[in-house]
Structure formats: structure tokens, C-alpha cells
Protein backbone atom coordinates (compact mmCIF):
# COMPACT_ATOMS: atom_id res chain seq x y z
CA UNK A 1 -43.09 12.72 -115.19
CA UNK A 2 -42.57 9.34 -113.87
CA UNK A 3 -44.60 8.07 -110.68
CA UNK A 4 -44.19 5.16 -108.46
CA UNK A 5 -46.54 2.97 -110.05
CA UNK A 6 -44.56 3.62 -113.31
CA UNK A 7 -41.53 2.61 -110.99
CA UNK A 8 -43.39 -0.57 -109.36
CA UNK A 9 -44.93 -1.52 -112.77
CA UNK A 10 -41.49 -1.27 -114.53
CA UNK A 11 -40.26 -3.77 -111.81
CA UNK A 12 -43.55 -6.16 -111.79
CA UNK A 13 -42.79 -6.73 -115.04
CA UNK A 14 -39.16 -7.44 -115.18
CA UNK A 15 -39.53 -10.01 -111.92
CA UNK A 16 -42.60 -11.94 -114.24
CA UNK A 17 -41.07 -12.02 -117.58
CA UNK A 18 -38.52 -14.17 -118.95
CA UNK A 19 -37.60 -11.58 -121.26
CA UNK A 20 -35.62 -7.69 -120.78
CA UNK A 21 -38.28 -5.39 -120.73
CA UNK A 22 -38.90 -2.11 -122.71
CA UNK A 23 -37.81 1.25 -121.00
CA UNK A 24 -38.15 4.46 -121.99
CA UNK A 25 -34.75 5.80 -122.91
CA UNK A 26 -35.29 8.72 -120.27
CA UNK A 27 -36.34 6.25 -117.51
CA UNK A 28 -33.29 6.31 -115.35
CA UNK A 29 -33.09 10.39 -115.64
CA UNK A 30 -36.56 10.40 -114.74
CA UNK A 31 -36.24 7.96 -111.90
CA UNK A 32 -33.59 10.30 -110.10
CA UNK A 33 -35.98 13.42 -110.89
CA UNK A 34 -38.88 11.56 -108.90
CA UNK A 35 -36.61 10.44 -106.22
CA UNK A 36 -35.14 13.85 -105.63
CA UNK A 37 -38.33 15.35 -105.66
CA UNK A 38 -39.42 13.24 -102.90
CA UNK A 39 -36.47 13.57 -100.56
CA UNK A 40 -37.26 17.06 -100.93
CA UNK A 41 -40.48 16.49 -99.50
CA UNK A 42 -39.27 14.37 -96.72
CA UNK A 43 -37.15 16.91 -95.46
CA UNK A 44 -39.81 19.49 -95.16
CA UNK A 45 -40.30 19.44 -91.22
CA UNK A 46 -44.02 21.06 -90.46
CA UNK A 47 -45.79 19.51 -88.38
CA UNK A 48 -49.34 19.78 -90.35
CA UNK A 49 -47.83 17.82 -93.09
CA UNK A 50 -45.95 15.24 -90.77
CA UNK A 51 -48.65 12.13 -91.46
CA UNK A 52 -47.76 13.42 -95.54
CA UNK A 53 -44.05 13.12 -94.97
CA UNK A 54 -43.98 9.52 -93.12
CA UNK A 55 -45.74 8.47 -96.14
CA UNK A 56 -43.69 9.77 -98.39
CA UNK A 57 -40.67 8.89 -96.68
CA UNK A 58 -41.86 4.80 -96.91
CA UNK A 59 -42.80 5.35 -100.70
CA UNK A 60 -39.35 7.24 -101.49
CA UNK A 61 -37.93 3.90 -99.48
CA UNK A 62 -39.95 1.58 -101.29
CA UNK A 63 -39.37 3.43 -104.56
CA UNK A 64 -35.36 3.39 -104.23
CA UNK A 65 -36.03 -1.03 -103.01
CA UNK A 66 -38.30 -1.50 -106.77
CA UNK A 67 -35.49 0.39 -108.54
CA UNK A 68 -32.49 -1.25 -107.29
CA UNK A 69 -34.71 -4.63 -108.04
CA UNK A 70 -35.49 -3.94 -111.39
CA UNK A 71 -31.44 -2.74 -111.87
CA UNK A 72 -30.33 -6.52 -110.55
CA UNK A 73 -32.83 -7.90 -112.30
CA UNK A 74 -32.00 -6.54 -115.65
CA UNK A 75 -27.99 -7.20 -115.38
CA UNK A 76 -28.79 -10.71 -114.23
CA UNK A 77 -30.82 -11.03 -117.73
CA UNK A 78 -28.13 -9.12 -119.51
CA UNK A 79 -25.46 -11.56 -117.98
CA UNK A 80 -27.71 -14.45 -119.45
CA UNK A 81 -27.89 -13.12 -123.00
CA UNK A 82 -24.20 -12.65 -122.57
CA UNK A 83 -23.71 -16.36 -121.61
CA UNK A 84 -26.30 -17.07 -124.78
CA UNK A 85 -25.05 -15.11 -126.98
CA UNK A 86 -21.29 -16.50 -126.56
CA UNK A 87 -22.20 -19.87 -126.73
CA UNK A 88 -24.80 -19.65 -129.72
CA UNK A 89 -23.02 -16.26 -131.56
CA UNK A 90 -26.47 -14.91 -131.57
CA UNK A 91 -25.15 -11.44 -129.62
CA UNK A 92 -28.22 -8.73 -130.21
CA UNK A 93 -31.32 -10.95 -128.85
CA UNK A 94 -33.17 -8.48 -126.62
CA UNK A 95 -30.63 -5.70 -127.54
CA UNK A 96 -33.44 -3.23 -128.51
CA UNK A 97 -35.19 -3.48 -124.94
CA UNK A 98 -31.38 -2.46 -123.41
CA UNK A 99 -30.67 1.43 -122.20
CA UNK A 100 -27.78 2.95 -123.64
CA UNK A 101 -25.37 1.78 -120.75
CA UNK A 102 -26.72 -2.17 -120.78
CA UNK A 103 -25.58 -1.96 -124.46
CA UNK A 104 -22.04 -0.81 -123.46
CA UNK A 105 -22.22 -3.42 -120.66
CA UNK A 106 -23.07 -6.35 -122.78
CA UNK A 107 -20.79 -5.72 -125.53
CA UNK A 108 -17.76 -4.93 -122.81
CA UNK A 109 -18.53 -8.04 -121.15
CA UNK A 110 -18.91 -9.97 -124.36
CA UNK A 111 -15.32 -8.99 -125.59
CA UNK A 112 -14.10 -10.07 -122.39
CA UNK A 113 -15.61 -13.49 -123.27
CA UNK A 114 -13.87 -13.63 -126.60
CA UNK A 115 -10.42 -12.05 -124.63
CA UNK A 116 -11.21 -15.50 -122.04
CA UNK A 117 -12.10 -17.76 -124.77
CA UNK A 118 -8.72 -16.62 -126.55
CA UNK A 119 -6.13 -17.44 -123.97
CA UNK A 120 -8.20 -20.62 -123.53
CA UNK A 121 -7.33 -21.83 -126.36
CA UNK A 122 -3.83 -20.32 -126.86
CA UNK A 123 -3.18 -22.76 -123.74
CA UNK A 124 -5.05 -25.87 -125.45
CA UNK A 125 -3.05 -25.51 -128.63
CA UNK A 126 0.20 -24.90 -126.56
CA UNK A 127 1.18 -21.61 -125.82
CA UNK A 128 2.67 -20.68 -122.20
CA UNK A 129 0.63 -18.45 -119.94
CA UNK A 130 2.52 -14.78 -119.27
CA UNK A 131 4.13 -14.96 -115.76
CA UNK A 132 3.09 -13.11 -113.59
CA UNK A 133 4.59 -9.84 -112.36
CA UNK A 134 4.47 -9.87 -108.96
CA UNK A 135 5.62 -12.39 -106.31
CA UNK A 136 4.53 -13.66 -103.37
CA UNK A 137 6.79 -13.26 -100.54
CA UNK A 138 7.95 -13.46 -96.80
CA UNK A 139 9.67 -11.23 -95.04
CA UNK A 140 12.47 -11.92 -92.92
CA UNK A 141 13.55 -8.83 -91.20
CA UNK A 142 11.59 -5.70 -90.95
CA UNK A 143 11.97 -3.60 -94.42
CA UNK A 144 11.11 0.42 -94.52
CA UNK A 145 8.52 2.10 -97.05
CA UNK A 146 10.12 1.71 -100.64
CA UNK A 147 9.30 3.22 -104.12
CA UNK A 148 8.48 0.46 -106.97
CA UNK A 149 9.58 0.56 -110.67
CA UNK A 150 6.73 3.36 -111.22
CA UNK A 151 7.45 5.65 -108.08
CA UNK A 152 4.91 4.16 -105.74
CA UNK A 153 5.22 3.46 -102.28
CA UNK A 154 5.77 -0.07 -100.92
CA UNK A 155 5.90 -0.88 -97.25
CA UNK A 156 6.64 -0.68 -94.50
CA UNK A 157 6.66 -4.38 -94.03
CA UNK A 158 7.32 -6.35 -91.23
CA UNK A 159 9.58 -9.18 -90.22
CA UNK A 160 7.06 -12.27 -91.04
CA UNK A 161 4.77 -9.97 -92.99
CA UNK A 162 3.30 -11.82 -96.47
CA UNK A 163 2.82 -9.54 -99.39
CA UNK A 164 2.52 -10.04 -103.19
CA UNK A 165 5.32 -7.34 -104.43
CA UNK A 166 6.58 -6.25 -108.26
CA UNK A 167 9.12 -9.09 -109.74
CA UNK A 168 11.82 -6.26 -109.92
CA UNK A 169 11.63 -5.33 -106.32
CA UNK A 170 11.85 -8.57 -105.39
CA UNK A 171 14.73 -9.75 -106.69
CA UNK A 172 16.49 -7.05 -104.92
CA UNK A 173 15.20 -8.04 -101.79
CA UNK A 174 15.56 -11.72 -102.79
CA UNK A 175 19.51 -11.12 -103.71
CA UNK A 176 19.77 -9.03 -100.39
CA UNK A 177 18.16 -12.28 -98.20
CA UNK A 178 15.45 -9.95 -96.89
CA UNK A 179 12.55 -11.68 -97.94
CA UNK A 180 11.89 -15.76 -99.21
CA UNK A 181 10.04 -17.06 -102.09
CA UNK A 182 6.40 -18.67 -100.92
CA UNK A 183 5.78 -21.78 -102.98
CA UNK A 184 3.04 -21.04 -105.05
């Protein structure tokens, strides 16, 4: 069973150390066992324990603050063994001290480094970015709801309204001199 000073030393030690910490690999589920069990003893409402429940109430407060601390904490780490491990190719420094879903996070966020660094240099050796597929527009009359390409509902818009619509749709409106082109 986890306490708060298992909570508050868990966070001292991630704020004072350059490195990810060690968790347990139950600490999260444990975390939201101690919280819950202290809500439940905030909302208790007799008045012999009240002094007991204020307490409580400013440790389940604190508690939740030390959590949510260590969380950022730990991403912004993450983030920076992300930025390392791009740069250097190193990827798994630290990568035994990371729960289950850091792991997932740093290796999605690392392939969307290597997606990035891709298209990077598909433009430096040439290669034309996609268009998009949407376009900005203005419109110049008032235009009821409409369905898109996929059955989903556009609209209503407005005469001088600005909105970013689907190519396809328009075109239409383009060809039908309902709405103009805004430079991009």
C-alpha cells in the first residue's frame, strides 16, 4: 500500500535528479487506490472526525499537486531522451526506469521524429510537399449546412464567414462564385 510520503518521496526525487527515476511497475494503480481511499474519507461528514477530514482533505490535495508534478516532470525527461536519443541514435538510455506507457510514449514520439526527419529531407533532396486538402476560403453570400465527400455536415456559413473547407467542396462553391480563394 502506497502512502503519501511514498508519493512526496517519488516526486523529491524526480525534481533533484537529472536522471528518470525508478517506479514500481504498480505505482500509478496504487496511486489511484490511495487517492480513492482518501476521497472516501473526505466525504465522511461526522462531526467528531471533522479536524481528521480537513486534514485529509489538504493531504488528498497535496497528494493529487506531488503526483501531477512528478507526471510533468517525467514526460519533460522523456521528451529530453527523445530529443537525445534522435540526435545521438542512442534510443533506450533510461528506458528501464520508464512505466509501461512512457515506453509506448517515447517510442511513438520517436517514430514521429524519424516520420519529421523523413519529409525533411524528401524536401532537401527535392521532392514536392503533398497539397493540402482543404482550402481556405471566404464566403460571399450566406451558404446552408452541407454534407462533405464523407457525409459530414458543413455549415451553415455566413456571407463574410472564413473557414478552411475540403478541396472538393470547394471547387463547387468556387465554380458556383459563392465563396473566394484567401491568398495563402
Amino acid at each position: 500500500m502506497i502512502t503519501y510520503n511514498d508519493i512526496y518521496e517519488a516526486a523529491r526525487k524526480e525534481r533533484y535528479s537529472d536522471q528518470l527515476q525508478s517506479l514500481s511497475k504498480n505505482f500509478i494503480t496504487e496511486v489511484a487506490v490511495y487517492l480513492k481511499d482518501k476521497k472516501q474519507l473526505t466525504l465522511k461528514d461526522d462531526d467528531v472526525f471533522s479536524d481528521m477530514i480537513t486534514k485529509t482533505k489538504k493531504q488528498l490535495e497535496n497528494a493529487v499537486t506531488l503526483f501531477k508534478e512528478l507526471m510533468v516532470r517525467r514526460r519533460k525527461k522523456i521528451l529530453h531522451l527523445v530529443l537525445i536519443a534522435s540526435e545521438t541514435g542512442i534510443s533506450k538510455q533510461d528506458f528501464e526506469n520508464m512505466l509501461t506507457f512512457e515506453k509506448a510514449l517515447f517510442e511513438e514520439i520517436m517514430g514521429d521524429i524519424e516520420t519529421s526527419d523523413k519529409k525533411v529531407n524528401e524536401l532537401l533532396s527535392g521532392k514536392k510537399e503533398e497539397e493540402g486538402k482543404h482550402e481556405l476560403v471566404m464566403f460571399k453570400e450566406d451558404v446552408e449546412e452541407l454534407l462533405d465527400m464523407e457525409g459530414e455536415k458543413l455549415g451553415p456559413f455566413e456571407q463574410g464567414q472564413v473557414a478552411n473547407i475540403p478541396k472538393e467542396i470547394a471547387k463547387i462553391l468556387i465554380d458556383d462564385k459563392r465563396v473566394e480563394v484567401m491568398e495563402k
